[in-house]
C-alpha atoms as a PDB file:
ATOM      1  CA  UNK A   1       3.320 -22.967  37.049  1.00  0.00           C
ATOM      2  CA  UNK A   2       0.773 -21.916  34.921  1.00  0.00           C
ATOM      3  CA  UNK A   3      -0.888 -18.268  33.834  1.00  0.00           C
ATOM      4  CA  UNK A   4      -3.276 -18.611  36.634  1.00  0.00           C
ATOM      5  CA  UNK A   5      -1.374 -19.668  39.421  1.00  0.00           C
ATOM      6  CA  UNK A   6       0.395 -17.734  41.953  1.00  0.00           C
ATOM      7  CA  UNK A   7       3.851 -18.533  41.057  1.00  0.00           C
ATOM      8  CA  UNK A   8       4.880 -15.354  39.913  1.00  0.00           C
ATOM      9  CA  UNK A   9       8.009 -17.421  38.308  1.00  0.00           C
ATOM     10  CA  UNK A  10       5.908 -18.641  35.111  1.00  0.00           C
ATOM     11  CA  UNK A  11       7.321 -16.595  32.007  1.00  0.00           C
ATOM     12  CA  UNK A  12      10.550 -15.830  33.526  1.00  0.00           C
ATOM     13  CA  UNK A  13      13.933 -17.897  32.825  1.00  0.00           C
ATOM     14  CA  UNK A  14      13.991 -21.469  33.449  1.00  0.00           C
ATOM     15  CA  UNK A  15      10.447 -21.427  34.369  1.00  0.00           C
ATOM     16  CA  UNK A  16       7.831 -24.008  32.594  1.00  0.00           C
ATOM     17  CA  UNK A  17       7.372 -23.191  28.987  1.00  0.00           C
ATOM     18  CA  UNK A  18       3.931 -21.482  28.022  1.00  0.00           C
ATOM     19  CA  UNK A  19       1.313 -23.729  26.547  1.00  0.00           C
ATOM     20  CA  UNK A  20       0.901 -22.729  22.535  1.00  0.00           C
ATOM     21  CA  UNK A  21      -2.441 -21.930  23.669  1.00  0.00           C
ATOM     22  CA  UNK A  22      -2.115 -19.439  26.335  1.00  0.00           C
ATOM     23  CA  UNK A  23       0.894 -17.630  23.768  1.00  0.00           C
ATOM     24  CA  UNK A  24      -1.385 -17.502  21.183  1.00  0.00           C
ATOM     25  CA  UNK A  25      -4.136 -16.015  23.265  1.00  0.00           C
ATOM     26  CA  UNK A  26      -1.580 -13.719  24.785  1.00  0.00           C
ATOM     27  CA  UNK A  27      -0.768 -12.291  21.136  1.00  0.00           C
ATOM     28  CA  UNK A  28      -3.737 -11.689  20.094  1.00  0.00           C
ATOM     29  CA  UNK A  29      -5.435 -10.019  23.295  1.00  0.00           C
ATOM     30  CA  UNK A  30      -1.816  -7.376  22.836  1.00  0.00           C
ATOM     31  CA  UNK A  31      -2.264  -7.295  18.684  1.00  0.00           C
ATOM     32  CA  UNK A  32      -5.947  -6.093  19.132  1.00  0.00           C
ATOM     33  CA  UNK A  33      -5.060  -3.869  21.569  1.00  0.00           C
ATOM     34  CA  UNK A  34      -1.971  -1.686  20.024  1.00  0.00           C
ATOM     35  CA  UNK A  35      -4.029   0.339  17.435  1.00  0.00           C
ATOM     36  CA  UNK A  36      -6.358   1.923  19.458  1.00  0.00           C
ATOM     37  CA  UNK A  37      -3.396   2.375  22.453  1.00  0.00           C
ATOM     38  CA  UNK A  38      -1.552   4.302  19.359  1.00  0.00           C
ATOM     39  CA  UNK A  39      -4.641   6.230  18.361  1.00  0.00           C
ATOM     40  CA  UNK A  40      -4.744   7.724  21.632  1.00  0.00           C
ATOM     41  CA  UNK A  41      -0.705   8.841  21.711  1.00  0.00           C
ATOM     42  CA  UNK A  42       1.948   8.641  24.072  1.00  0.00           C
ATOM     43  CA  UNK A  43       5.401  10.410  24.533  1.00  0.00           C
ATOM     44  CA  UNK A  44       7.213   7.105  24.399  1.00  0.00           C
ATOM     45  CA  UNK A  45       4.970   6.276  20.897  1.00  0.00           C
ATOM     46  CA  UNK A  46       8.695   8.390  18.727  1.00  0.00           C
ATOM     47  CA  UNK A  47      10.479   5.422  20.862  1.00  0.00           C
ATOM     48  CA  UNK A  48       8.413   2.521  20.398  1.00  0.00           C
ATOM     49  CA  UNK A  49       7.801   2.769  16.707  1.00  0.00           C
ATOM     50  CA  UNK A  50      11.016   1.020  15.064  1.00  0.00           C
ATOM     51  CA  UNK A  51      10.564  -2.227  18.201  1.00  0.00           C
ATOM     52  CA  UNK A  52       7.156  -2.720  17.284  1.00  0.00           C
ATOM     53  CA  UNK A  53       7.733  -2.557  13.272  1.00  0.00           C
ATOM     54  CA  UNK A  54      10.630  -4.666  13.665  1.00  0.00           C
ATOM     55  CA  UNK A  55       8.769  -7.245  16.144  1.00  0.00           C
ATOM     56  CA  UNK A  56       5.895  -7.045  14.264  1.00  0.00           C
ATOM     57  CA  UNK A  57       7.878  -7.991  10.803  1.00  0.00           C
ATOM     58  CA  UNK A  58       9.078 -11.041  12.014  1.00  0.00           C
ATOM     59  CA  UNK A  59       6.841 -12.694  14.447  1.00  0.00           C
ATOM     60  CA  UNK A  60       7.425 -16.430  14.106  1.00  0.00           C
ATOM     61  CA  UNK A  61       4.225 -18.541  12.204  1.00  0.00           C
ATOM     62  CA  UNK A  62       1.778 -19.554  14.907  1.00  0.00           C
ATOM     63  CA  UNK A  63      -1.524 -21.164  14.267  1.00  0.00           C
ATOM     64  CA  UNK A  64      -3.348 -18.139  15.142  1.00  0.00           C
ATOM     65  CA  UNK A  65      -5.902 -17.094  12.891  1.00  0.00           C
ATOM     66  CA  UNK A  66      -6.430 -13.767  11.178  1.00  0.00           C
ATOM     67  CA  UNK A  67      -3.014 -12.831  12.248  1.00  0.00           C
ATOM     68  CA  UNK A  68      -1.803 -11.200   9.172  1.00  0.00           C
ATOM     69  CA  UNK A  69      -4.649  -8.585   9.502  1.00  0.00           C
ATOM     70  CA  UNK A  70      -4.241  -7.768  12.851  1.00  0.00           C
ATOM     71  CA  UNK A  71      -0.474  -7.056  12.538  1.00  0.00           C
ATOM     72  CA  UNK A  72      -1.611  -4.915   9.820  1.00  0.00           C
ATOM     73  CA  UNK A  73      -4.044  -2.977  11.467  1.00  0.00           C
ATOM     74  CA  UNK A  74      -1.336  -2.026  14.128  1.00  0.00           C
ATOM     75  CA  UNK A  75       2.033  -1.305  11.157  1.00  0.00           C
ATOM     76  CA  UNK A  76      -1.440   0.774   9.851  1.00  0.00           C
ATOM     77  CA  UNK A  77      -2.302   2.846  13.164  1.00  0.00           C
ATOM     78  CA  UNK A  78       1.859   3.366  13.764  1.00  0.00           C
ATOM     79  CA  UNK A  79       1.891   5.212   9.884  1.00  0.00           C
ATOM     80  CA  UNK A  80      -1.198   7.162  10.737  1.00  0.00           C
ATOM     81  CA  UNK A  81      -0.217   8.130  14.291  1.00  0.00           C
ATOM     82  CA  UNK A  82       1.887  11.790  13.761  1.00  0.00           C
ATOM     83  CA  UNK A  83       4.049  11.215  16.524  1.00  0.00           C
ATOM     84  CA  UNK A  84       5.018   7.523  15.180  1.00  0.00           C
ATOM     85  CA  UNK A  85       4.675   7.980  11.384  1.00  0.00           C
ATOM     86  CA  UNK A  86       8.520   9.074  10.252  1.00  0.00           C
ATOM     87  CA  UNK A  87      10.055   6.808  12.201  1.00  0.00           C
ATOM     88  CA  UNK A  88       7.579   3.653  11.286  1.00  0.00           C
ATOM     89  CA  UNK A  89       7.490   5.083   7.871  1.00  0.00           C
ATOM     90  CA  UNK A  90      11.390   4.997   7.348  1.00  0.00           C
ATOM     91  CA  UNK A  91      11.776   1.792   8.812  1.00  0.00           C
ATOM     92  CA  UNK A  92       9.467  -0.091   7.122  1.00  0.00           C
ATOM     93  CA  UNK A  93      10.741   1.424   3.784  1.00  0.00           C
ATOM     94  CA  UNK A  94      14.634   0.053   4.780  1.00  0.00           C
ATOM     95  CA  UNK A  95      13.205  -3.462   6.027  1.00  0.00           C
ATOM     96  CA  UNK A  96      11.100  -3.636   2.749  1.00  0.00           C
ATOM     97  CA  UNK A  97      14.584  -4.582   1.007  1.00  0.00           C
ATOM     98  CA  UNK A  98      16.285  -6.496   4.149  1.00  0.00           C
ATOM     99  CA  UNK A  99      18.055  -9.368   3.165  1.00  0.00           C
ATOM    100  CA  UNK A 100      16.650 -11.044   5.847  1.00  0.00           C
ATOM    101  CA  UNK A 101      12.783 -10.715   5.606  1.00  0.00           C
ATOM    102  CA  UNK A 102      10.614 -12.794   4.076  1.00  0.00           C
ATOM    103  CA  UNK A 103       8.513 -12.075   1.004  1.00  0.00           C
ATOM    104  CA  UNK A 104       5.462 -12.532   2.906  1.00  0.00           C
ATOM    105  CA  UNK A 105       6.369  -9.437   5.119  1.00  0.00           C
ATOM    106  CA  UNK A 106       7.368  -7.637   2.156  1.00  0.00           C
ATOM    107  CA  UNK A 107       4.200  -7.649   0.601  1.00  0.00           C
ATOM    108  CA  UNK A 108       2.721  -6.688   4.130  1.00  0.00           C
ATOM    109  CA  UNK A 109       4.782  -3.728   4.091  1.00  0.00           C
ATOM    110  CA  UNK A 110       3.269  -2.606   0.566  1.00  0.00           C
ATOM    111  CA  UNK A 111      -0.214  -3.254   1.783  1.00  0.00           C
ATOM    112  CA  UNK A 112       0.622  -0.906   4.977  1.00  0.00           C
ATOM    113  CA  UNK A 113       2.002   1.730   2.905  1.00  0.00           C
ATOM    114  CA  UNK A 114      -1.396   1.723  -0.108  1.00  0.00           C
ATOM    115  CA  UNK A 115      -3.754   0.958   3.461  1.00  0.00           C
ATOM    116  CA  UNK A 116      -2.386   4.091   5.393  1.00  0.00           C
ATOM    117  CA  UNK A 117      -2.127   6.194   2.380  1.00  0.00           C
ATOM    118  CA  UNK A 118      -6.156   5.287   2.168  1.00  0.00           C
ATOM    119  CA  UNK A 119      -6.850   6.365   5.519  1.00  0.00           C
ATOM    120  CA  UNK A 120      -4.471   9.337   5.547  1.00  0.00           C
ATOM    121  CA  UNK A 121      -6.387  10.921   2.754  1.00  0.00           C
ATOM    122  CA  UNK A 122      -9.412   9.822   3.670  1.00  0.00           C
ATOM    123  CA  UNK A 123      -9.980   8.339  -0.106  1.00  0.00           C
ATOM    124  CA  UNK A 124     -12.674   5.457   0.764  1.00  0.00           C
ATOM    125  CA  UNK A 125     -13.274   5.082  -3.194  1.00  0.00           C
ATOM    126  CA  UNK A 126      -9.777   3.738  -3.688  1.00  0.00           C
ATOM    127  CA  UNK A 127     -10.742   0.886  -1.030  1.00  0.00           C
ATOM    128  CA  UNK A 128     -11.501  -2.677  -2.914  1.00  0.00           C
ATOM    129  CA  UNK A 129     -14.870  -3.817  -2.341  1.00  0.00           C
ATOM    130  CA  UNK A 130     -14.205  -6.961  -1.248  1.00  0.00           C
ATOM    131  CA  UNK A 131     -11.740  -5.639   1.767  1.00  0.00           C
ATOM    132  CA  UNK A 132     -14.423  -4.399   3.020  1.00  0.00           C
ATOM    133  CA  UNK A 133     -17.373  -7.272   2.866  1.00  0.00           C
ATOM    134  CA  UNK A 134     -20.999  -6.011   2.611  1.00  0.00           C
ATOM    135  CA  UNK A 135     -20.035  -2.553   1.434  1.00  0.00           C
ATOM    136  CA  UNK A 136     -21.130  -2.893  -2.497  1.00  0.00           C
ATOM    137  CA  UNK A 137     -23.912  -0.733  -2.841  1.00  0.00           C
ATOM    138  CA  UNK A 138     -25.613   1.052  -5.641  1.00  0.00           C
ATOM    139  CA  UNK A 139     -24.532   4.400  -6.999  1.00  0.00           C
ATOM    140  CA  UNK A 140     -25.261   7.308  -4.938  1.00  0.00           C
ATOM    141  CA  UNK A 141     -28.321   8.883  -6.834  1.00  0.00           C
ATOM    142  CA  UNK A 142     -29.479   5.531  -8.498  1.00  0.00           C
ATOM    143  CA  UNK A 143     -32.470   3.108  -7.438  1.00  0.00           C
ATOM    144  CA  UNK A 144     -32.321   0.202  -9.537  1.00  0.00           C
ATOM    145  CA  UNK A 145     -32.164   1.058 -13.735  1.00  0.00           C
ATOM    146  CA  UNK A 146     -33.692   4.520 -12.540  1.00  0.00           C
ATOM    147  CA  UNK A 147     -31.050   7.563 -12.009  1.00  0.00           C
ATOM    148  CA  UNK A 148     -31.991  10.283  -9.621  1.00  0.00           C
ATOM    149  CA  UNK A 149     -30.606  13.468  -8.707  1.00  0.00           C
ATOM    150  CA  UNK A 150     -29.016  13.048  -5.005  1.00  0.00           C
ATOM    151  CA  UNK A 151     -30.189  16.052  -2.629  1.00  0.00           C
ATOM    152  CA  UNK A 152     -27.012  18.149  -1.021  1.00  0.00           C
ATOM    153  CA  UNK A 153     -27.643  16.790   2.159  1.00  0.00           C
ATOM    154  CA  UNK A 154     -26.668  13.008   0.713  1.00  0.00           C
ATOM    155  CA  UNK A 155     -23.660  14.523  -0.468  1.00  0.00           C
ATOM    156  CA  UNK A 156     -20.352  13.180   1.695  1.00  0.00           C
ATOM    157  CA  UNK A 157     -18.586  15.511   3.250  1.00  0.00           C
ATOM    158  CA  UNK A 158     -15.288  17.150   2.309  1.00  0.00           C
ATOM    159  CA  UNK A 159     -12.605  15.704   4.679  1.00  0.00           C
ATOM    160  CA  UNK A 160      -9.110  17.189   4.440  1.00  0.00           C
ATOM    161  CA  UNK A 161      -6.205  14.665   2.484  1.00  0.00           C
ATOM    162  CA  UNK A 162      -3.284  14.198   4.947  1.00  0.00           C
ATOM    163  CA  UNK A 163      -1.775  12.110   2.565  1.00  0.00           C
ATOM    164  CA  UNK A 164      -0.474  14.925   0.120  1.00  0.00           C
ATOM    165  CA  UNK A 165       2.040  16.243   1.954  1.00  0.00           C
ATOM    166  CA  UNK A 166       3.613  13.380   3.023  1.00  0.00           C
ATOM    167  CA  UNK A 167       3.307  11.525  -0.240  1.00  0.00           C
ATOM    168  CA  UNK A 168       6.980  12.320  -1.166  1.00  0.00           C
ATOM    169  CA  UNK A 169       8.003  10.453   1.664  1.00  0.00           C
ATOM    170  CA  UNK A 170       6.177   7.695   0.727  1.00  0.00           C
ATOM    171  CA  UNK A 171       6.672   7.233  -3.343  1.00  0.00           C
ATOM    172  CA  UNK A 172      10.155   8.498  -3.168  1.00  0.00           C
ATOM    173  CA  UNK A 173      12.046   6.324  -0.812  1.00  0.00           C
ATOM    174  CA  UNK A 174       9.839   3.166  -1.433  1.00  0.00           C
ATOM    175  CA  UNK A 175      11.506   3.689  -5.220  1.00  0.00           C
ATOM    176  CA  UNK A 176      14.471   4.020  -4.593  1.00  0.00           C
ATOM    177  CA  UNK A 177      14.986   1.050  -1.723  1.00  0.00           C
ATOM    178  CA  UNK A 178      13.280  -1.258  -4.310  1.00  0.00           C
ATOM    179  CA  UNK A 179      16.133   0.031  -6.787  1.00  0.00           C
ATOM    180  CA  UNK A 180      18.738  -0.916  -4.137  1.00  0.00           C
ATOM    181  CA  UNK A 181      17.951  -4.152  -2.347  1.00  0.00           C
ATOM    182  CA  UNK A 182      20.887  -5.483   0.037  1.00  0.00           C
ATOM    183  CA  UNK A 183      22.223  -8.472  -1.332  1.00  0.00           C
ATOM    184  CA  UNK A 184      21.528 -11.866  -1.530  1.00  0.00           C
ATOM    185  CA  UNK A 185      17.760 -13.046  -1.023  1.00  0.00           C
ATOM    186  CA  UNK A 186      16.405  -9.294  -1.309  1.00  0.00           C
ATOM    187  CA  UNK A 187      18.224  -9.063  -4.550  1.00  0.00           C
ATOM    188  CA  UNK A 188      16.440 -11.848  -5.773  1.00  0.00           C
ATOM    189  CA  UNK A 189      13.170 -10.963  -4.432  1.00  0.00           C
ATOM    190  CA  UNK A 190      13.392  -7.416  -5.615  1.00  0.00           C
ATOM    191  CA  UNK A 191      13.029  -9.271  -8.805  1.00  0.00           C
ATOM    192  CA  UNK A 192      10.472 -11.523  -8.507  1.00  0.00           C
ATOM    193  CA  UNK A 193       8.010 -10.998 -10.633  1.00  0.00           C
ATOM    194  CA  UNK A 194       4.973 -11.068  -8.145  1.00  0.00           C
ATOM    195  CA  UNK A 195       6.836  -8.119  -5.721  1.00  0.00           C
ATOM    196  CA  UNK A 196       7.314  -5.701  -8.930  1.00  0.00           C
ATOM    197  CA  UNK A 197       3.767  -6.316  -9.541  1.00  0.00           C
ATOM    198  CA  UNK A 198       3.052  -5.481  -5.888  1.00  0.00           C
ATOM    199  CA  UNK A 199       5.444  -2.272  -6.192  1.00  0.00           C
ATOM    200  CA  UNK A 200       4.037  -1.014  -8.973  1.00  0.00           C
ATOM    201  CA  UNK A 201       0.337  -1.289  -7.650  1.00  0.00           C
ATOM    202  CA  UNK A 202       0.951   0.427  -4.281  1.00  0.00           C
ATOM    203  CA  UNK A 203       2.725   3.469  -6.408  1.00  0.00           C
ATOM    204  CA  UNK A 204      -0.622   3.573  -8.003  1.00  0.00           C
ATOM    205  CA  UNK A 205      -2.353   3.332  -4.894  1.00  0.00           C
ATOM    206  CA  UNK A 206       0.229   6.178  -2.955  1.00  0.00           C
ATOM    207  CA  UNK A 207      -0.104   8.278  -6.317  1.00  0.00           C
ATOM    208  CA  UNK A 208      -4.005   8.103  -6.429  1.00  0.00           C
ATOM    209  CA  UNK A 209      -4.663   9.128  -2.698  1.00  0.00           C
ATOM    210  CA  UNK A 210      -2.216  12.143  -2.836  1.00  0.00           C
ATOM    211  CA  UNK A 211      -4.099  13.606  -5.620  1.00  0.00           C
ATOM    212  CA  UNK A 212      -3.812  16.775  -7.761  1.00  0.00           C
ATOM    213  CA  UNK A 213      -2.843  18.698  -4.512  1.00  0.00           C
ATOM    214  CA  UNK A 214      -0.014  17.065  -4.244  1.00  0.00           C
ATOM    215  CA  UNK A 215       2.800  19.756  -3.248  1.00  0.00           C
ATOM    216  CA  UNK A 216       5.307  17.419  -4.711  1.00  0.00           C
ATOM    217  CA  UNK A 217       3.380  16.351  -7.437  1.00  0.00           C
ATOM    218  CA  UNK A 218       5.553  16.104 -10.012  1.00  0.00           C
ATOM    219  CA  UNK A 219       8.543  14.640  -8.241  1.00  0.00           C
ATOM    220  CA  UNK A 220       6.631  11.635  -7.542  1.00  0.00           C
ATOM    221  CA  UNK A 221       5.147  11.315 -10.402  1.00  0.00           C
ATOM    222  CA  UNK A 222       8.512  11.502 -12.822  1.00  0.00           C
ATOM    223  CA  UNK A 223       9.672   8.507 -10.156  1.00  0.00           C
ATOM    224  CA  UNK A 224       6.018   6.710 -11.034  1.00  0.00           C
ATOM    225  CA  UNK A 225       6.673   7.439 -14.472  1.00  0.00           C
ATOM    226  CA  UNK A 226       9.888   6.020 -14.765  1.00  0.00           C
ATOM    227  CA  UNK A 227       8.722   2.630 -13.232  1.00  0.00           C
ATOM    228  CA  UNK A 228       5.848   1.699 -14.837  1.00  0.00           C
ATOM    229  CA  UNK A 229       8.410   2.340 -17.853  1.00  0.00           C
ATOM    230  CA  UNK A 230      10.184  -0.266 -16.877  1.00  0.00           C
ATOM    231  CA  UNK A 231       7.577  -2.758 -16.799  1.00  0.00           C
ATOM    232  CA  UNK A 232       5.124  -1.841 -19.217  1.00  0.00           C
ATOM    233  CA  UNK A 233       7.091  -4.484 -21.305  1.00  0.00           C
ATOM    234  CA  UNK A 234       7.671  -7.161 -18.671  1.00  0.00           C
ATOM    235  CA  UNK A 235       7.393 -11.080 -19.585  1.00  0.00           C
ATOM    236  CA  UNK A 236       4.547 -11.392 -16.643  1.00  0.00           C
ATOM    237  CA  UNK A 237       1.209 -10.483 -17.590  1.00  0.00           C
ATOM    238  CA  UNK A 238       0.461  -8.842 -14.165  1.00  0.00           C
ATOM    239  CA  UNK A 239       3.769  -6.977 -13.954  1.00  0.00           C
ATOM    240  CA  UNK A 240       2.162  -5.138 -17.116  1.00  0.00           C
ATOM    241  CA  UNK A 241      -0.970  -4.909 -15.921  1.00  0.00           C
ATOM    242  CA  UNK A 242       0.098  -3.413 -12.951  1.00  0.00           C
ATOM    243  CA  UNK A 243       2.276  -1.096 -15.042  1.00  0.00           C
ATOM    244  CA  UNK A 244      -0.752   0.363 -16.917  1.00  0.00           C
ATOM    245  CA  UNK A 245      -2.608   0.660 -13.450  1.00  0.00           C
ATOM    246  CA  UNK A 246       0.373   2.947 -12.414  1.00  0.00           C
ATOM    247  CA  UNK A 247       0.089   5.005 -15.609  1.00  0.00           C
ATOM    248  CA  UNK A 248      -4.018   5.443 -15.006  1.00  0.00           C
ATOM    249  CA  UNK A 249      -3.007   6.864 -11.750  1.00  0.00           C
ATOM    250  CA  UNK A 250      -0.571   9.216 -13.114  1.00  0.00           C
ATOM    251  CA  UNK A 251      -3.157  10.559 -16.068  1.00  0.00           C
ATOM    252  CA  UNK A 252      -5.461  10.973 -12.891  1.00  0.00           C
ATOM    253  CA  UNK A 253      -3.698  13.187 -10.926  1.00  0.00           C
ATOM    254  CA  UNK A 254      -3.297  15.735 -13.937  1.00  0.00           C
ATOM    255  CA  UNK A 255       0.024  14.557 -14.742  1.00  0.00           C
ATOM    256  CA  UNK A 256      -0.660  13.991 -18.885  1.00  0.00           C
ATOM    257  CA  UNK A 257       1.987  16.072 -20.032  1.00  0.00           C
ATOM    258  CA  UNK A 258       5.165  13.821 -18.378  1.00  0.00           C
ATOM    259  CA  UNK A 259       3.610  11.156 -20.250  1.00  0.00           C
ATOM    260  CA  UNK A 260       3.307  12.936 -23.604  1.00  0.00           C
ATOM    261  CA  UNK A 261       7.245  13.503 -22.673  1.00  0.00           C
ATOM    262  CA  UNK A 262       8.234  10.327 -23.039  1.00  0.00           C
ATOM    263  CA  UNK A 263       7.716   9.236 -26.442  1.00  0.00           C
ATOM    264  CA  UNK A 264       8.828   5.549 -26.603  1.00  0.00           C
ATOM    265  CA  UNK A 265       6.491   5.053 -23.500  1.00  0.00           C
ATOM    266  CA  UNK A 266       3.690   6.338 -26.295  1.00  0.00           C
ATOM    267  CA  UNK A 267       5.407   3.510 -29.172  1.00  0.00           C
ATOM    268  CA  UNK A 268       4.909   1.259 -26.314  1.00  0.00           C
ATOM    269  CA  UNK A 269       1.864   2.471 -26.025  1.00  0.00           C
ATOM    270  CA  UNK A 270       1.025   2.377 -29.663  1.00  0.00           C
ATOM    271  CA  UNK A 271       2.186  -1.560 -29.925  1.00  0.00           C
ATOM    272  CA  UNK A 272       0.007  -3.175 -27.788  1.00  0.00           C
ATOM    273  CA  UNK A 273      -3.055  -3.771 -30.167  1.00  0.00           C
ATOM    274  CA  UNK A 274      -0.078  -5.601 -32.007  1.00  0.00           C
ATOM    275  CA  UNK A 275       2.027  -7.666 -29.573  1.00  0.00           C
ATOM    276  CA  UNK A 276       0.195  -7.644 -26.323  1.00  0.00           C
ATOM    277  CA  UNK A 277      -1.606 -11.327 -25.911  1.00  0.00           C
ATOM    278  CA  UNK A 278      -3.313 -10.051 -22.915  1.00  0.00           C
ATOM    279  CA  UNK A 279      -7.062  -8.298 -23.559  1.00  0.00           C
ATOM    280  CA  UNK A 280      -7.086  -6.750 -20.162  1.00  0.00           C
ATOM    281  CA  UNK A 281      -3.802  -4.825 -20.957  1.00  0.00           C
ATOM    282  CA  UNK A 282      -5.028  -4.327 -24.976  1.00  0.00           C
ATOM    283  CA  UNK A 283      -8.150  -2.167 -23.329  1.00  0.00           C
ATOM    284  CA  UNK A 284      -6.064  -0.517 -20.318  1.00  0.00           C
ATOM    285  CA  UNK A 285      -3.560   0.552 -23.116  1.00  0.00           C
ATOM    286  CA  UNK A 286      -6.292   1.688 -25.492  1.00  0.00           C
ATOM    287  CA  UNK A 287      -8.155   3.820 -22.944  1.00  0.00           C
ATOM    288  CA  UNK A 288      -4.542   5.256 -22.210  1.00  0.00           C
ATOM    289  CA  UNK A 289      -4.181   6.410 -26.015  1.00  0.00           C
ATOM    290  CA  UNK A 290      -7.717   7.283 -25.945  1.00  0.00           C
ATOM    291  CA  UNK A 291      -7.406   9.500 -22.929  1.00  0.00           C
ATOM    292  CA  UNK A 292      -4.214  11.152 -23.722  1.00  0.00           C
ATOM    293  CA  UNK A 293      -5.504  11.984 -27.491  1.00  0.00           C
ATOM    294  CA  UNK A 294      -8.357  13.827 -26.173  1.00  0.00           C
ATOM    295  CA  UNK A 295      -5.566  15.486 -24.497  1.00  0.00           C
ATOM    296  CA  UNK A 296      -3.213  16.421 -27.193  1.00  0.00           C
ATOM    297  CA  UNK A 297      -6.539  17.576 -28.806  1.00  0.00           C
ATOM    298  CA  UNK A 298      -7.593  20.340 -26.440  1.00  0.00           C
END
């Protein structure tokens, strides 16, 4: 039997197994398909979220290229459908922690959660360049070394952020399952240096694209706070780099003042010039100090 034959037996139980080829070819055809079958909603969508996450999450390695981006853009499409995004959203945020899952699909579930956010609040500027190849252009207003005023009609228009009012649902269970692994290998990996690192970015990412009109605004950002407290002080350079990213975010959502709160965060602060070996975290710190003297100033 084969996929072309007229044996309608091929695929079912004791049946020939299917080539690797055909399986692969299968998978992707169904991978590329999902996002735009979400986009368009269904009534069974509520039903089929928590399957496809949890499919989706462990699908076995096969020699399939650019798989890890097209299970991304379909955990992506499932968080911005509305009629999928609670359920997809909460268990995601549970699996992110499973003892079971593998630190590769943990780190897919952060880049769902920062991607989504992104699209949610329709924040292109907080998308890395090179994600998106070809898309490095020039200012807006600027032709070579010459600066220009940009007309009103070049001027992008205002798009409403989804993303704030759902933020809390985000930051603050992402938080606290990182807090409270199950045990065994997701104990370990909540510790791994390279997963903290993620953690902290993707707050900064979540914090950044629900903005200053965040309802829950401060809620998150007292959890955000509280993190990159944590590992502002870590033994792995990126952990603290990461941890200063976190804090940028919070100083740009108008949060200064929970900062300015926490005074050995400001020692911390304060010490780098003196113990940090790192230059990239000496200048993050110092435009931190910088930015919250100006601050204190006004």
């Amino acid at each position: 039997a084969t996929p072309l034959s007229e044996d309608r037996g091929y695929g079912q139980p004791g049946a020939a197994q299917e080539p690797p080829a055909t399986a692969r070819a299968r998978l992707a055809t169904a991978l590329t398909a999902l996002p735009e079958l979400v986009a368009s909603g269904s009534k069974e969508l509520p039903s089929l979220a928590e399957p496809l996450c949890a499919r989706l999450l462990r699908v076995r390695a096969v020699n399939l290229e650019g798989l890890h981006q097209l299970k991304l853009k379909v955990l992506v499409s499932l968080l911005v459908a509305e009629e999928s995004r609670r359920l997809a959203l909460r268990f995601l945020l549970v699996e992110f922690a499973a003892e079971d899952l593998t630190m590769e699909s943990r780190n897919l579930i952060l880049e769902v959660l920062g991607v989504a956010a992104r699209e949610l609040s329709n924040n292109e500027d907080s998308t890395s360049p090179s994600a998106v190849p070809g898309s490095v252009r020039p200012a807006l207003g600027t032709v070579g070394k010459t600066r220009r005023f940009a007309s009103a009609s070049q001027q992008p228009s205002s798009r409403p952020n989804r993303f704030a009012p759902e933020a809390k649902h985000f930051i603050l269970p992402l938080v606290a399952r990182w807090r409270q692994p199950d045990r065994g290998a997701a104990s370990w990996a909540a510790g791994e240096s390279s997963l903290v690192a993620g953690v902290l970015r993707c707050l900064g990412v979540l914090l950044e694209c629900a903005g200053r009109a965040c309802p829950d605004r401060d809620a998150v950002v007292l959890d955000c706070i509280a993190t990159a407290a944590e590992g502002i002080c870590h033994s792995e350079t990126q952990v603290r780099r990461c941890s200063l990213f976190l804090l940028s975010r919070v100083l740009l959502v108008g949060c200064e003042s929970h900062v300015l709160d926490r005074p050995e965060l400001i020692d911390a602060l304060e010490a780098y010039p003196l113990r940090e070996a790192d230059e990239t975290c000496r200048r993050m710190a110092s435009g931190l100090l910088t930015f919250l003297g100006q601050h204190v100033l006004i």
